[in-house]
Protein backbone atom coordinates (compact mmCIF):
# COMPACT_ATOMS: atom_id res chain seq x y z
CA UNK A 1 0.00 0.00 0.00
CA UNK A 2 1.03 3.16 -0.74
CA UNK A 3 2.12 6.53 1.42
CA UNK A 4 0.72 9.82 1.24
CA UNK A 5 -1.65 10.54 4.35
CA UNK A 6 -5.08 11.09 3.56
CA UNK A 7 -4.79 8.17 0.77
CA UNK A 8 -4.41 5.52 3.49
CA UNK A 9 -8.21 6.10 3.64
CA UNK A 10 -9.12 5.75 0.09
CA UNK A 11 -6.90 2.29 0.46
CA UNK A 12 -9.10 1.42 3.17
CA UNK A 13 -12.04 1.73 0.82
CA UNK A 14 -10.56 0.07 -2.50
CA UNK A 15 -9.84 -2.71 -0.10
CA UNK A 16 -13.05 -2.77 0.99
CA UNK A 17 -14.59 -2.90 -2.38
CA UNK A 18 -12.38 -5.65 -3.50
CA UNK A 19 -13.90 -7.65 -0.33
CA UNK A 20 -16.86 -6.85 -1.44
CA UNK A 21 -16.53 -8.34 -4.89
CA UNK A 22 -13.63 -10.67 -5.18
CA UNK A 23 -13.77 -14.03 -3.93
CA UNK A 24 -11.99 -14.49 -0.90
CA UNK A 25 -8.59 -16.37 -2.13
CA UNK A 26 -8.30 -12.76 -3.84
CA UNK A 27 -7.93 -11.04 -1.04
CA UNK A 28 -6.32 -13.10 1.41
CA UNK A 29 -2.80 -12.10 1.33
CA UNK A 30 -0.10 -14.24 2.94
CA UNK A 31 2.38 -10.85 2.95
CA UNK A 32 1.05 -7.12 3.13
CA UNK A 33 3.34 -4.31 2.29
CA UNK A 34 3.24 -0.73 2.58
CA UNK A 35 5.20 2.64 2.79
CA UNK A 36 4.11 5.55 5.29
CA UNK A 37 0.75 5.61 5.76
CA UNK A 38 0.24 2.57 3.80
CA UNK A 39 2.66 0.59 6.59
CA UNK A 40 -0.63 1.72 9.44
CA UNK A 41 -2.82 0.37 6.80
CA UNK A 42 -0.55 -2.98 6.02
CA UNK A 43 0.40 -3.46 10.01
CA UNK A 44 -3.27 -3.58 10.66
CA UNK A 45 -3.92 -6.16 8.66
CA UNK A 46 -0.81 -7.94 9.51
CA UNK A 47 -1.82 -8.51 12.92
CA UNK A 48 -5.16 -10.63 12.02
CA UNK A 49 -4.88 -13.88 10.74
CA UNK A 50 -5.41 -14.99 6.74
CA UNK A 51 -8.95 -15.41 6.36
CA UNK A 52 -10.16 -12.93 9.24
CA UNK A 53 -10.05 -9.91 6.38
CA UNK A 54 -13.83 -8.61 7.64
CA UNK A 55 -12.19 -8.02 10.86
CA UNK A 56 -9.07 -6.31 9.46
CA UNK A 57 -11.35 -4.04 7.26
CA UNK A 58 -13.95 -3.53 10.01
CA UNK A 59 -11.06 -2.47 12.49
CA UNK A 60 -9.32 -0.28 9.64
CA UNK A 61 -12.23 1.32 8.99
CA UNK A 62 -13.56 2.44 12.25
CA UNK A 63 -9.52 3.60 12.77
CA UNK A 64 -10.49 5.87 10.25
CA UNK A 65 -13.78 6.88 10.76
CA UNK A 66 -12.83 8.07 14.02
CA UNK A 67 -9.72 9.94 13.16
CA UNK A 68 -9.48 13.54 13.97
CA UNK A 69 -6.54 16.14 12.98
CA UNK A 70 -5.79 16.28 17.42
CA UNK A 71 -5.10 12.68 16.58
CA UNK A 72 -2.36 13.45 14.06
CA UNK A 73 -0.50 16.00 15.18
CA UNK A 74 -0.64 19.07 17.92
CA UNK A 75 0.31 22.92 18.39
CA UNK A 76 3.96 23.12 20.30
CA UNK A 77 3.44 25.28 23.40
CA UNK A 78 4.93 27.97 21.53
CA UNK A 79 3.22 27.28 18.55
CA UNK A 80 4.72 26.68 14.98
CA UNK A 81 8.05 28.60 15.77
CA UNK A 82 8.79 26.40 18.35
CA UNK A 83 8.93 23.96 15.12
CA UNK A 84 12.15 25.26 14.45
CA UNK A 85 14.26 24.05 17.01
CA UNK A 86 12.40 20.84 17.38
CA UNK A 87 12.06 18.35 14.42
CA UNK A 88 8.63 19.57 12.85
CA UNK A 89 6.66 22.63 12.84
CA UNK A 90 3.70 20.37 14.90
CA UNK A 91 4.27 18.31 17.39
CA UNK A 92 3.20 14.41 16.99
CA UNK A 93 3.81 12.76 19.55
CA UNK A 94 0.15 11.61 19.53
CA UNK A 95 0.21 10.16 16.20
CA UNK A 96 2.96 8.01 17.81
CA UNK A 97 1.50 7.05 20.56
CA UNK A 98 -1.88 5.94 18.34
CA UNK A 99 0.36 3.98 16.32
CA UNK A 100 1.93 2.20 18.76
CA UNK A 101 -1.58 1.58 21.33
CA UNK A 102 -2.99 0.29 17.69
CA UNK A 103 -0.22 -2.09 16.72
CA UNK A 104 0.61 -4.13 19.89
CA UNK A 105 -0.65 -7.10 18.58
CA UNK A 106 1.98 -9.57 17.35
CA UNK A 107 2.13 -10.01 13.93
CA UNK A 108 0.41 -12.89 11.95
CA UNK A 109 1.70 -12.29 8.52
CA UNK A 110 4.46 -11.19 6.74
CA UNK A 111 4.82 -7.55 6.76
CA UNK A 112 7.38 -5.15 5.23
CA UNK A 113 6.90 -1.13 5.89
CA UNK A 114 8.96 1.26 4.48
CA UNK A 115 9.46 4.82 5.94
CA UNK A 116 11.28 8.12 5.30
CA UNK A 117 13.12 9.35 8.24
CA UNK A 118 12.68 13.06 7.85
CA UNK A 119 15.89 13.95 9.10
CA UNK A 120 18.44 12.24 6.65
CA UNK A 121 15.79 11.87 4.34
CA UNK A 122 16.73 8.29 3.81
CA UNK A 123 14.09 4.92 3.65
CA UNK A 124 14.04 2.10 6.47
CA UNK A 125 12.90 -1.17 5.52
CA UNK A 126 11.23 -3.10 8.37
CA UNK A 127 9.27 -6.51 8.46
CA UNK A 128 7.22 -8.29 10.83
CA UNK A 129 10.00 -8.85 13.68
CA UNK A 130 10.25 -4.84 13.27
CA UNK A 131 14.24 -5.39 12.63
CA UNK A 132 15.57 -2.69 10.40
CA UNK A 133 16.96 -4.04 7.09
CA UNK A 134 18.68 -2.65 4.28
């Protein structure tokens, strides 16, 4: 899946749709991949089992459903020039911490994520253990 922000909700609906009209072998991935906010979207589904996809896209959706910008990021105390001594003009911490709370199942498929690290501007490669890789 791919990165991008407000996309990983139209993924969330294209998968949907394909559950909705592809038999279920089609959509029953052994190994989910995905880059930014596609990785949220792939980790999700990573930790239900093959074959429990209603519950992946029932759980996905109401993730997003419920999502609010205070969710995402916040103001700095000092507001947006405070951003420029820190490592972003918002602070998001929370988006973090949702993340994290969301993900603490273990894993029950392959995964790979890829991310940007916005301050070398390089990508990290991670899969279902969450080791880095190359």
């Amino acid at each position: 899946m791919r990165g991008g922000g407000t996309k990983g909700n139209y993924e969330v609906g294209v998968l949907q749709s394909f559950y909705d009209n592809l038999p279920p072998e089609d959509i029953e991935y052994d190994v989910v991949v995905g880059v930014s906010i596609g990785s949220i979207n792939a980790g999700t589904i990573g930790i239900y089992e093959k074959g429990d996809e209603t519950d992946a896209f029932a759980q996905l959706q109401k993730y997003w459903t419920s999502l609010r910008t205070s969710d995402i990021f916040t103001q700095w105390p000092l507001g947006p020039i405070e951003g420029l001594w820190r490592n972003s003009l918002f602070n998001n911490t929370v988006s973090h911490t949702l993340v994290n709370e969301r993900l603490v199942n273990p894993f029950k498929r392959k995964v790979s994520f890829q991310a940007v690290n916005i301050n070398d501007g390089k990508v990290y490669s991670f899969d279902e253990s969450l080791s880095y890789k190359l």
